[in-house]
C-alpha atoms as a PDB file:
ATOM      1  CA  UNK A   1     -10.362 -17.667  24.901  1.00  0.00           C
ATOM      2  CA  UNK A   2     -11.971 -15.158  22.320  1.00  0.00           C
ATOM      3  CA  UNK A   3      -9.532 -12.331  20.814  1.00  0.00           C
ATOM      4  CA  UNK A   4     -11.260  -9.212  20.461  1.00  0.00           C
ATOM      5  CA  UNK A   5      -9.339  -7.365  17.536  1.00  0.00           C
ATOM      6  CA  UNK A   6     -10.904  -3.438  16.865  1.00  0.00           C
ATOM      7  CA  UNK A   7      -9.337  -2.854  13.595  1.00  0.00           C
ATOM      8  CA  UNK A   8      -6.476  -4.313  11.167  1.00  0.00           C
ATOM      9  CA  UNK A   9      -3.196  -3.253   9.770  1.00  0.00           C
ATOM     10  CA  UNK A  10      -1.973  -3.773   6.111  1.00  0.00           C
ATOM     11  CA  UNK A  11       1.450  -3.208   6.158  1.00  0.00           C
ATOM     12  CA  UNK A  12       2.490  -1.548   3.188  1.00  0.00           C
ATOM     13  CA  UNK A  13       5.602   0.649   3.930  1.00  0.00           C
ATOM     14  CA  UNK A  14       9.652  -0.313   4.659  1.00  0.00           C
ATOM     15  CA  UNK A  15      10.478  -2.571   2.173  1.00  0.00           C
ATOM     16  CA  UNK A  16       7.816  -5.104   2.858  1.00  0.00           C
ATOM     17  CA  UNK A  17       6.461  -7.000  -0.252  1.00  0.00           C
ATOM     18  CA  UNK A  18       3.724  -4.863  -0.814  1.00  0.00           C
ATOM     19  CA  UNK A  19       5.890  -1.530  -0.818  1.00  0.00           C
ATOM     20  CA  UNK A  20       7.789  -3.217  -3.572  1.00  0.00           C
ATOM     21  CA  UNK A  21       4.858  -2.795  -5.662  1.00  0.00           C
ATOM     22  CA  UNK A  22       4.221   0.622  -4.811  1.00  0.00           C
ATOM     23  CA  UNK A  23       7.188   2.255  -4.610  1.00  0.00           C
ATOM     24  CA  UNK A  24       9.056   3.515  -8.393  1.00  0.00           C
ATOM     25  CA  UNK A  25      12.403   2.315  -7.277  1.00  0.00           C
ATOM     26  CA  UNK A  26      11.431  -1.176  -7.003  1.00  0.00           C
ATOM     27  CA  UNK A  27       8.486  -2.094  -9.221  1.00  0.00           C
ATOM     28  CA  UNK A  28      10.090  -2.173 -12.913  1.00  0.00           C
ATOM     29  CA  UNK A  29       7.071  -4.238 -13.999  1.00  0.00           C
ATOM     30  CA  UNK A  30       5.407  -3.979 -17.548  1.00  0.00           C
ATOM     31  CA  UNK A  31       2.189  -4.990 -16.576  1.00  0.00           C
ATOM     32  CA  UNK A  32      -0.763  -4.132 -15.038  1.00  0.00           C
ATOM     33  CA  UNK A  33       0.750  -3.766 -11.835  1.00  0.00           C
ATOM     34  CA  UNK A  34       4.160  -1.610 -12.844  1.00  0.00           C
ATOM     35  CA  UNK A  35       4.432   1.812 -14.132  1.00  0.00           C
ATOM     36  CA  UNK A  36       2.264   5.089 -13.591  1.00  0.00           C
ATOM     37  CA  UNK A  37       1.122   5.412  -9.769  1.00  0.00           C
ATOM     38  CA  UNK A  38      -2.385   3.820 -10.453  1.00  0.00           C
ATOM     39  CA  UNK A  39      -0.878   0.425 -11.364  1.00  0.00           C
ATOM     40  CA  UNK A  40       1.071   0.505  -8.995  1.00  0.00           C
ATOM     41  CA  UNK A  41      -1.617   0.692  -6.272  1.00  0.00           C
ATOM     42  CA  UNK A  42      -3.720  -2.253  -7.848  1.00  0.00           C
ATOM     43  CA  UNK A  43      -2.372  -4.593  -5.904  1.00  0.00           C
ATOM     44  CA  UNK A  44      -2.999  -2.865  -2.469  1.00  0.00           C
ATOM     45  CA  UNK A  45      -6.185  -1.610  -3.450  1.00  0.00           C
ATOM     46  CA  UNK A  46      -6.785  -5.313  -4.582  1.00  0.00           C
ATOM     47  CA  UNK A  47      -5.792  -6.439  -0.909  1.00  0.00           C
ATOM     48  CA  UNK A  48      -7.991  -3.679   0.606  1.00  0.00           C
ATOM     49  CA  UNK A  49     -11.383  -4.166  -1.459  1.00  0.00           C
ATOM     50  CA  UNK A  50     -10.634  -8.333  -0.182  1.00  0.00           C
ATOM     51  CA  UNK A  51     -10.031  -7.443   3.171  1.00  0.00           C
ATOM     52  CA  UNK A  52     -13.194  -5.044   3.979  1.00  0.00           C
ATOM     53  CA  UNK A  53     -15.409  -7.713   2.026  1.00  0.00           C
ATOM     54  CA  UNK A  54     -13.832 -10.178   4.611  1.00  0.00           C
ATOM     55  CA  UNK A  55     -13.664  -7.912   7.886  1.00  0.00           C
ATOM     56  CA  UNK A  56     -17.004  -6.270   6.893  1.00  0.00           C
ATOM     57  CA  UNK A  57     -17.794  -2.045   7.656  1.00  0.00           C
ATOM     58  CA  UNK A  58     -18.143  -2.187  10.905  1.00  0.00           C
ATOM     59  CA  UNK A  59     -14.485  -1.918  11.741  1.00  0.00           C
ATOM     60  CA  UNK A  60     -11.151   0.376  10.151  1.00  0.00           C
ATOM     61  CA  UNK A  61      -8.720  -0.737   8.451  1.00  0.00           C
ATOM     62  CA  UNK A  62      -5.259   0.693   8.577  1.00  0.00           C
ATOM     63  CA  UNK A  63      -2.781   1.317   5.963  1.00  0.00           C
ATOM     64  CA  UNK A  64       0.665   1.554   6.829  1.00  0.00           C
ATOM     65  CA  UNK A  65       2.732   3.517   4.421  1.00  0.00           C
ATOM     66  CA  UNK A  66       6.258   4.541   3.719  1.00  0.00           C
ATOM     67  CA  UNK A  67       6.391   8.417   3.049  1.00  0.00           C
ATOM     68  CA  UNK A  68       9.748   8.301   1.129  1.00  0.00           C
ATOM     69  CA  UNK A  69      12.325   5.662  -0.258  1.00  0.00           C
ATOM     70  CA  UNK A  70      15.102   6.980   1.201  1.00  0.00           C
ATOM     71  CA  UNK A  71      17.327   6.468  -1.603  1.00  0.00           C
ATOM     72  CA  UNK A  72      19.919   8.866  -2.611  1.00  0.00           C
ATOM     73  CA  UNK A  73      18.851  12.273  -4.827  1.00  0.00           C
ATOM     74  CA  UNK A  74      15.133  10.878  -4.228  1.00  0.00           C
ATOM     75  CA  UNK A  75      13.316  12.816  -1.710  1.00  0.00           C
ATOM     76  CA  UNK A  76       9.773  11.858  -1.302  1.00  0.00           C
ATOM     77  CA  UNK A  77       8.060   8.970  -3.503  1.00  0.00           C
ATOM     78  CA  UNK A  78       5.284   9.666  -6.317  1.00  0.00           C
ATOM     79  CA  UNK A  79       3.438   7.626  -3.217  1.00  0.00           C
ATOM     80  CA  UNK A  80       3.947  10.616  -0.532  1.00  0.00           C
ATOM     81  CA  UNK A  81       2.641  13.379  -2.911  1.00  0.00           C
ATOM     82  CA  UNK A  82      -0.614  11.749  -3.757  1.00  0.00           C
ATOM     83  CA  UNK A  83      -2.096  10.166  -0.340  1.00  0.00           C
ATOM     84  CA  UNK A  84      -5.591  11.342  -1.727  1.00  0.00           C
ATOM     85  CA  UNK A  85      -5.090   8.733  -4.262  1.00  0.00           C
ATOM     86  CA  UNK A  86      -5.749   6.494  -1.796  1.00  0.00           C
END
């Protein structure tokens, strides 16, 4: 049997290990993957460019994202107001 698979997820958002690196609350790291907004999205941009090289043009991929941490006196993360970043 042959799976036919049209596009792919990368789950980013709720908590998952790569939300850890993007959202403020959690990622306290010093180094190239902690602090303003653009180090924080190496890593899933780092999974992204690796994934089209793999999966090739032809076909999307999907990023899952959460919109907001939910944590208290925090509305909306640095994440949610910059999607263009993206």
């Amino acid at each position: 049997m042959r799976l036919a698979v049209d596009f792919i997820e990368i789950h980013a958002a709720h908590g998952y290990l790569i939300h850890e690196f993007l959202s403020p609350l959690s990622n306290k790291r010093t180094d190239e993957y902690g602090g303003s907004l653009d180090n924080r999205l190496r890593f899933v941009l780092e999974i992204a460019k690796r994934t089209r090289k793999v999966w090739g043009d032809e076909k999307p991929i999907f990023l899952r994202l959460s919109a907001a941490d939910w944590a208290q006196g925090e509305c909306f993360s640095s994440l949610s107001c910059s999607p263009a970043k993206l």
